[in-house]
C-alpha atoms as a PDB file:
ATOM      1  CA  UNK A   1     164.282  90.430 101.639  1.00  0.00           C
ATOM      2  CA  UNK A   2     160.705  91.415 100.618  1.00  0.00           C
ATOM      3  CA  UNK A   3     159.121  89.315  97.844  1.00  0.00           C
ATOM      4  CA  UNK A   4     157.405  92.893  96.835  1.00  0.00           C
ATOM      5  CA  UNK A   5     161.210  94.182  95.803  1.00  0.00           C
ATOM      6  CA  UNK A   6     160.956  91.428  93.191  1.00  0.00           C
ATOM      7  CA  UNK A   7     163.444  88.863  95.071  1.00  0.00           C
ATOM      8  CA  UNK A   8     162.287  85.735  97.227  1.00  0.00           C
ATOM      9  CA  UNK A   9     164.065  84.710 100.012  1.00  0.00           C
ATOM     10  CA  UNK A  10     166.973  87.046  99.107  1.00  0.00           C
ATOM     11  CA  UNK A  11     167.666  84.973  95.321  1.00  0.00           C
ATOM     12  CA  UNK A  12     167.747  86.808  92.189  1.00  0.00           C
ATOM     13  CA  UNK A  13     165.086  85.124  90.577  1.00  0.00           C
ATOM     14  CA  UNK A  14     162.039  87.157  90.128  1.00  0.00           C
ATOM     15  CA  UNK A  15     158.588  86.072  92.102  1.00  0.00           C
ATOM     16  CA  UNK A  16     155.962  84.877  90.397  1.00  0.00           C
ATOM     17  CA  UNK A  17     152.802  87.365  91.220  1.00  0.00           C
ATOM     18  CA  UNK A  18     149.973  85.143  90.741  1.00  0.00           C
ATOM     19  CA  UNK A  19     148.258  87.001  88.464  1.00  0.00           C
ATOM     20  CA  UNK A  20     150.480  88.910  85.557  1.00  0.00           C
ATOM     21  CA  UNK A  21     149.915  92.141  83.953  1.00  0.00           C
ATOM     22  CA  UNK A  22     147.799  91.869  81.309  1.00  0.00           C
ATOM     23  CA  UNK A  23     145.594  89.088  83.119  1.00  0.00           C
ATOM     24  CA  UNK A  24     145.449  92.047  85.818  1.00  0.00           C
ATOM     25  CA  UNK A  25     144.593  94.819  83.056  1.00  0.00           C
ATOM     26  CA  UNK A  26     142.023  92.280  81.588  1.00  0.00           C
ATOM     27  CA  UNK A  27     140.447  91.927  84.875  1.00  0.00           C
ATOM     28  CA  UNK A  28     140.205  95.970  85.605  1.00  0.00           C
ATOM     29  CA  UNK A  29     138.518  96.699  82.519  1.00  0.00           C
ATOM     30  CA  UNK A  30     135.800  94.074  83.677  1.00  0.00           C
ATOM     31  CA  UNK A  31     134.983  95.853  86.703  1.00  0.00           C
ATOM     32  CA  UNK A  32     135.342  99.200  85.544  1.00  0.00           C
ATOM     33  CA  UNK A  33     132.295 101.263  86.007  1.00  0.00           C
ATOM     34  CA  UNK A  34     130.745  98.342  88.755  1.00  0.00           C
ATOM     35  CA  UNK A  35     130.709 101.089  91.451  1.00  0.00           C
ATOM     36  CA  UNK A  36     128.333 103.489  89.130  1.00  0.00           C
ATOM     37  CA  UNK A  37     126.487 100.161  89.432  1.00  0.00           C
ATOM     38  CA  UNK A  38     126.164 100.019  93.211  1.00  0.00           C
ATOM     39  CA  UNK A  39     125.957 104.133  93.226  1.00  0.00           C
ATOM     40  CA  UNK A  40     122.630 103.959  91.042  1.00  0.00           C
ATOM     41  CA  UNK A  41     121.261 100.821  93.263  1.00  0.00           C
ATOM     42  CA  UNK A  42     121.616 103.066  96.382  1.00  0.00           C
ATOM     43  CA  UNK A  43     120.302 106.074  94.951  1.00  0.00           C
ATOM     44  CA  UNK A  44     117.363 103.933  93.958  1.00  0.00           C
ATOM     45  CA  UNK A  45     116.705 102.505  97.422  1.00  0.00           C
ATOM     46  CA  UNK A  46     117.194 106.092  99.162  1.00  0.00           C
ATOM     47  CA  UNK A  47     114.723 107.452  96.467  1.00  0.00           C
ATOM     48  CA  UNK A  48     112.106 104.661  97.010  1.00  0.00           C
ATOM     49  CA  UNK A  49     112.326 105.315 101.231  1.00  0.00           C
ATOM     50  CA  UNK A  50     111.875 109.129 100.775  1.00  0.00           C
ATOM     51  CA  UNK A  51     108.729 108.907  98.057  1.00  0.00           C
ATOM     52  CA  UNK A  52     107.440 106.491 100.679  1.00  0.00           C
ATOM     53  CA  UNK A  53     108.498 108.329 103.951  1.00  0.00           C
ATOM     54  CA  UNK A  54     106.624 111.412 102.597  1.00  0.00           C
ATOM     55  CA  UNK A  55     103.577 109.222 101.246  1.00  0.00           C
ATOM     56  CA  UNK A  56     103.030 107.878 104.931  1.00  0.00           C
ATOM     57  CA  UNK A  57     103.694 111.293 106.161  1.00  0.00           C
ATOM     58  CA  UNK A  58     101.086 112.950 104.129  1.00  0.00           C
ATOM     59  CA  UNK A  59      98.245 109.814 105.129  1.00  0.00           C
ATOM     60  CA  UNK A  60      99.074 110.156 108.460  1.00  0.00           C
ATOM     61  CA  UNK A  61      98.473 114.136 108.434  1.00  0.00           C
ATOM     62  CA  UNK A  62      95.127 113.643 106.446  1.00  0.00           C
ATOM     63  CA  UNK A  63      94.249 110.929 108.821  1.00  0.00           C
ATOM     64  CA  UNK A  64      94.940 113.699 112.110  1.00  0.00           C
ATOM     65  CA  UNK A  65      92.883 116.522 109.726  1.00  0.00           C
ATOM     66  CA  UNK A  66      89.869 113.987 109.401  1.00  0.00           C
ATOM     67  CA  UNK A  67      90.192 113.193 113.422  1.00  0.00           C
ATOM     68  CA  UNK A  68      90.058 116.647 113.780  1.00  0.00           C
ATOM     69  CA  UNK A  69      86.972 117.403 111.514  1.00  0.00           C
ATOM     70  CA  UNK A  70      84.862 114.360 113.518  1.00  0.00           C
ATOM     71  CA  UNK A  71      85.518 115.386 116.863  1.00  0.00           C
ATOM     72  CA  UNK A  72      84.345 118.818 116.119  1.00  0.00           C
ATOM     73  CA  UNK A  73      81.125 117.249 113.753  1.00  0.00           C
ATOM     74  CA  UNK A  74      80.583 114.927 117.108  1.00  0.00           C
ATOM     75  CA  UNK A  75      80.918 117.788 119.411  1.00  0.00           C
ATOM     76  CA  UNK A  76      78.197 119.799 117.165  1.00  0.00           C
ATOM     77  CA  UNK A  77      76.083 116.883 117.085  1.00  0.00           C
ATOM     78  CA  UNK A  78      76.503 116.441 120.817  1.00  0.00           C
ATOM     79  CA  UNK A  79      74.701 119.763 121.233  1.00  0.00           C
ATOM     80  CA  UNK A  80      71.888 118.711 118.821  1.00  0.00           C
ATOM     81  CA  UNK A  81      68.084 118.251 120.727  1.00  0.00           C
ATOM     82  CA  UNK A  82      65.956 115.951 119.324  1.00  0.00           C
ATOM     83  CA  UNK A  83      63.364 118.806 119.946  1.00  0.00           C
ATOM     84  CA  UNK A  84      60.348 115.670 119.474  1.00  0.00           C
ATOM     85  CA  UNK A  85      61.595 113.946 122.247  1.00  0.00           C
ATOM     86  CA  UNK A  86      62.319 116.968 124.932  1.00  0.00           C
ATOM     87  CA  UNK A  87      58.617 118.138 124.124  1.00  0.00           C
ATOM     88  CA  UNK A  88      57.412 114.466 124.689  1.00  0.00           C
ATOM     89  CA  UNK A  89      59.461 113.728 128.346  1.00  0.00           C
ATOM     90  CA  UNK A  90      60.654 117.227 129.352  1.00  0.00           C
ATOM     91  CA  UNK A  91      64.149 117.810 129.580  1.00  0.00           C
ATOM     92  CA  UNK A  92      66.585 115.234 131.285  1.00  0.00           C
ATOM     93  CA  UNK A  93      69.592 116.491 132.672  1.00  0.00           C
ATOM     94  CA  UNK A  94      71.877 115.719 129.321  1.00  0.00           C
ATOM     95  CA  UNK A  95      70.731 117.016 125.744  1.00  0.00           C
ATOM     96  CA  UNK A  96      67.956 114.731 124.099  1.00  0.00           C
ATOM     97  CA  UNK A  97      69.794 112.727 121.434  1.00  0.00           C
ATOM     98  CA  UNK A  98      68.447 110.519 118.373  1.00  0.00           C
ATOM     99  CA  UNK A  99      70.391 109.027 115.399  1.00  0.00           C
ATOM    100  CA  UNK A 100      68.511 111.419 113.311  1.00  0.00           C
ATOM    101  CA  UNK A 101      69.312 114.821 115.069  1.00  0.00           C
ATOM    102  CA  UNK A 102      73.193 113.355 115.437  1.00  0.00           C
ATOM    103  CA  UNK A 103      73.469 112.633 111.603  1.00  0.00           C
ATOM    104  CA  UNK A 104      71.819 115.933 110.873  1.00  0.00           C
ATOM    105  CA  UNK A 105      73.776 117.761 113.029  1.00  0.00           C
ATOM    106  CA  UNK A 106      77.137 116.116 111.724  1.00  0.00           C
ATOM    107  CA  UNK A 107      75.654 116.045 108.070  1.00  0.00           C
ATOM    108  CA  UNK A 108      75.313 120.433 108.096  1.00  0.00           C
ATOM    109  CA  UNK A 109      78.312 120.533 109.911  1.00  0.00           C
ATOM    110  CA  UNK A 110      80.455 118.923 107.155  1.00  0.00           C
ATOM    111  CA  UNK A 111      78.441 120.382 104.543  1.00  0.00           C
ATOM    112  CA  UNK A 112      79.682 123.745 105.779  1.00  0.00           C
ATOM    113  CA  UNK A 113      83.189 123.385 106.563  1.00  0.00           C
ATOM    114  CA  UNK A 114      85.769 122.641 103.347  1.00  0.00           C
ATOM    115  CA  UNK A 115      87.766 119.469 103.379  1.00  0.00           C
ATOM    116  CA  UNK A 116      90.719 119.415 104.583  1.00  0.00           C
ATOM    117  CA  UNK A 117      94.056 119.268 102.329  1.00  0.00           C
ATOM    118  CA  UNK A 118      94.855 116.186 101.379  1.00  0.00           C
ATOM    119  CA  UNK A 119      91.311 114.764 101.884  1.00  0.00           C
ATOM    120  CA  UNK A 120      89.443 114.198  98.609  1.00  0.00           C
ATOM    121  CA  UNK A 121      86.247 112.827  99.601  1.00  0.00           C
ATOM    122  CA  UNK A 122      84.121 112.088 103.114  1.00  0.00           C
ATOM    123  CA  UNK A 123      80.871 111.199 103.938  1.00  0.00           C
ATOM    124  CA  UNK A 124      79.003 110.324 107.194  1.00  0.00           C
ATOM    125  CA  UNK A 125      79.434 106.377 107.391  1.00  0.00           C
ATOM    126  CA  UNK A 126      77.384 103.757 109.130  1.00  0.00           C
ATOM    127  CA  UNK A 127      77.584 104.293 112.884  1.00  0.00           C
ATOM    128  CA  UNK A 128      76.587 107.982 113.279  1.00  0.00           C
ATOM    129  CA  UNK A 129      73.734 108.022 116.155  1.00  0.00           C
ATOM    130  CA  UNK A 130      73.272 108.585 119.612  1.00  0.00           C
ATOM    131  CA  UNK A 131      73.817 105.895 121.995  1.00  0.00           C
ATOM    132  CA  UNK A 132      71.835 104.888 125.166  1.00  0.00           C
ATOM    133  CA  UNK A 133      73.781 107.075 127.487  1.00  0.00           C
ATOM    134  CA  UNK A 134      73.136 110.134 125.777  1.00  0.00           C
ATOM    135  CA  UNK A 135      76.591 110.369 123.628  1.00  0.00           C
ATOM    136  CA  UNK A 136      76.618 111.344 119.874  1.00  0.00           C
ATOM    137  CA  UNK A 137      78.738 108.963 117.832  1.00  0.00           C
ATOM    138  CA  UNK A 138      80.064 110.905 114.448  1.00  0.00           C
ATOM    139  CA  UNK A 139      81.547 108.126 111.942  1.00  0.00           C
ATOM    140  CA  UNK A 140      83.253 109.196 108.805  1.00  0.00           C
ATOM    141  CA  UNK A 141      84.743 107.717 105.644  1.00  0.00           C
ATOM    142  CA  UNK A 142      87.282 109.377 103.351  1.00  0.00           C
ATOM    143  CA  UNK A 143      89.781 108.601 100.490  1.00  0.00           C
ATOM    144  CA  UNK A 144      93.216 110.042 101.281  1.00  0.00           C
ATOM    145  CA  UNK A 145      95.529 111.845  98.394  1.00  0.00           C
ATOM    146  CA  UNK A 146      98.377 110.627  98.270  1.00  0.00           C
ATOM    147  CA  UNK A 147     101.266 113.219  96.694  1.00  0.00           C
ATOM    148  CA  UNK A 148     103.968 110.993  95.509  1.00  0.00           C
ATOM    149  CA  UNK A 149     102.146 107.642  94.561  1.00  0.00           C
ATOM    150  CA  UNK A 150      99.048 108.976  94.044  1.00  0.00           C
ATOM    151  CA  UNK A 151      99.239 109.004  90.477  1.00  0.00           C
ATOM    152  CA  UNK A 152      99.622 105.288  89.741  1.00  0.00           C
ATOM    153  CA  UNK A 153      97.321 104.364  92.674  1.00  0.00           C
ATOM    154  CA  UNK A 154      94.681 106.190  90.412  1.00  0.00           C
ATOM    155  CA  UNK A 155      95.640 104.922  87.366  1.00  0.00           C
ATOM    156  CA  UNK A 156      95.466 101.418  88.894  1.00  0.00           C
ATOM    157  CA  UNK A 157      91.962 102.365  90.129  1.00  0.00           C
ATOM    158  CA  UNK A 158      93.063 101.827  93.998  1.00  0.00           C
ATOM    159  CA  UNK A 159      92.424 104.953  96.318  1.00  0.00           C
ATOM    160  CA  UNK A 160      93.626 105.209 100.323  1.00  0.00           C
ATOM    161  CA  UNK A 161      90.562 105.100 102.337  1.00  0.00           C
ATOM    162  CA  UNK A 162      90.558 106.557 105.963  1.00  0.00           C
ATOM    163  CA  UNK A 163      87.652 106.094 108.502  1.00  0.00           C
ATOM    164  CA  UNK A 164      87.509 107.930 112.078  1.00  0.00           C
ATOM    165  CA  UNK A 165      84.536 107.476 114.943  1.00  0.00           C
ATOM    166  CA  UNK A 166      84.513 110.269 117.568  1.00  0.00           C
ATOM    167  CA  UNK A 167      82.460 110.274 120.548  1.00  0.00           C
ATOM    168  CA  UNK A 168      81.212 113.683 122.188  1.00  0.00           C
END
């Protein structure tokens, strides 16, 4: 017969279970409410993921944004004739470049364009020039908001910097 009918081996005596009802009550009122437990634990770890899934996001899009605003600062200061130097050696067959006109050029060129969301601060770095070959170098430093984190970042006096060089 089945032991779970209450009979072993077809005898009348009753099988011994080996754990008996109120042990087994005892032992369900410990674990009751241990799955809320595990519920909460993964809702934490799927909450932590997405705050940091759209805090990566959101550096990596101010990071393409500051890309974009160099290139186009390095493609104005590309353009920019060191007006001292044509009138000294006549004009070459590329534009006349010096560090100066390259950081001017790139320095007006931010100064007139708005930053870009999710940018807070930039500034021409260390870098911005011309090189030997005639190409303007546009360097830039920036601190990157952050939307989720940014808050305690701040509060522990820690901000995201972001630097780009272009060449043009």
């Amino acid at each position: 017969r089945d032991p779970r009918l209450g009979h072993a081996r077809g005898h009348r005596r009753p099988v011994r279970w080996p754990m008996n009802r109120a042990r087994h009550r005892a032992h369900a009122r410990r674990d009751a409410g241990q799955i809320s437990v595990l519920i909460i634990g993964l809702f934490l770890v799927t909450l932590v993921l997405i705050v940091g899934a759209v805090d990566v996001t959101a550096v990596q899009l101010a990071r393409i944004r500051l890309l974009d605003a160099a290139d186009a600062a390095a493609l104005d200061a590309a353009d920019a004739l060191d007006e001292r130097a044509a009138y000294l050696h006549g004009l070459p067959d590329a534009v006349a470049l010096s560090n100066e006109t390259v950081a001017r050029a790139g320095a007006s060129y931010l100064a007139a364009r708005s930053r870009p969301d999710g940018i807070t601060q930039w500034t021409l770095a260390p870098g911005t020039g011309a090189e030997a070959d005639g190409t303007a170098v546009v360097a830039l430093d920036a601190t990157v908001e952050i939307p989720m984190t940014g808050g305690v970042l701040a509060a522990l006096g820690r901000a995201v910097p972001a630097e780009q060089r272009t060449w043009a």
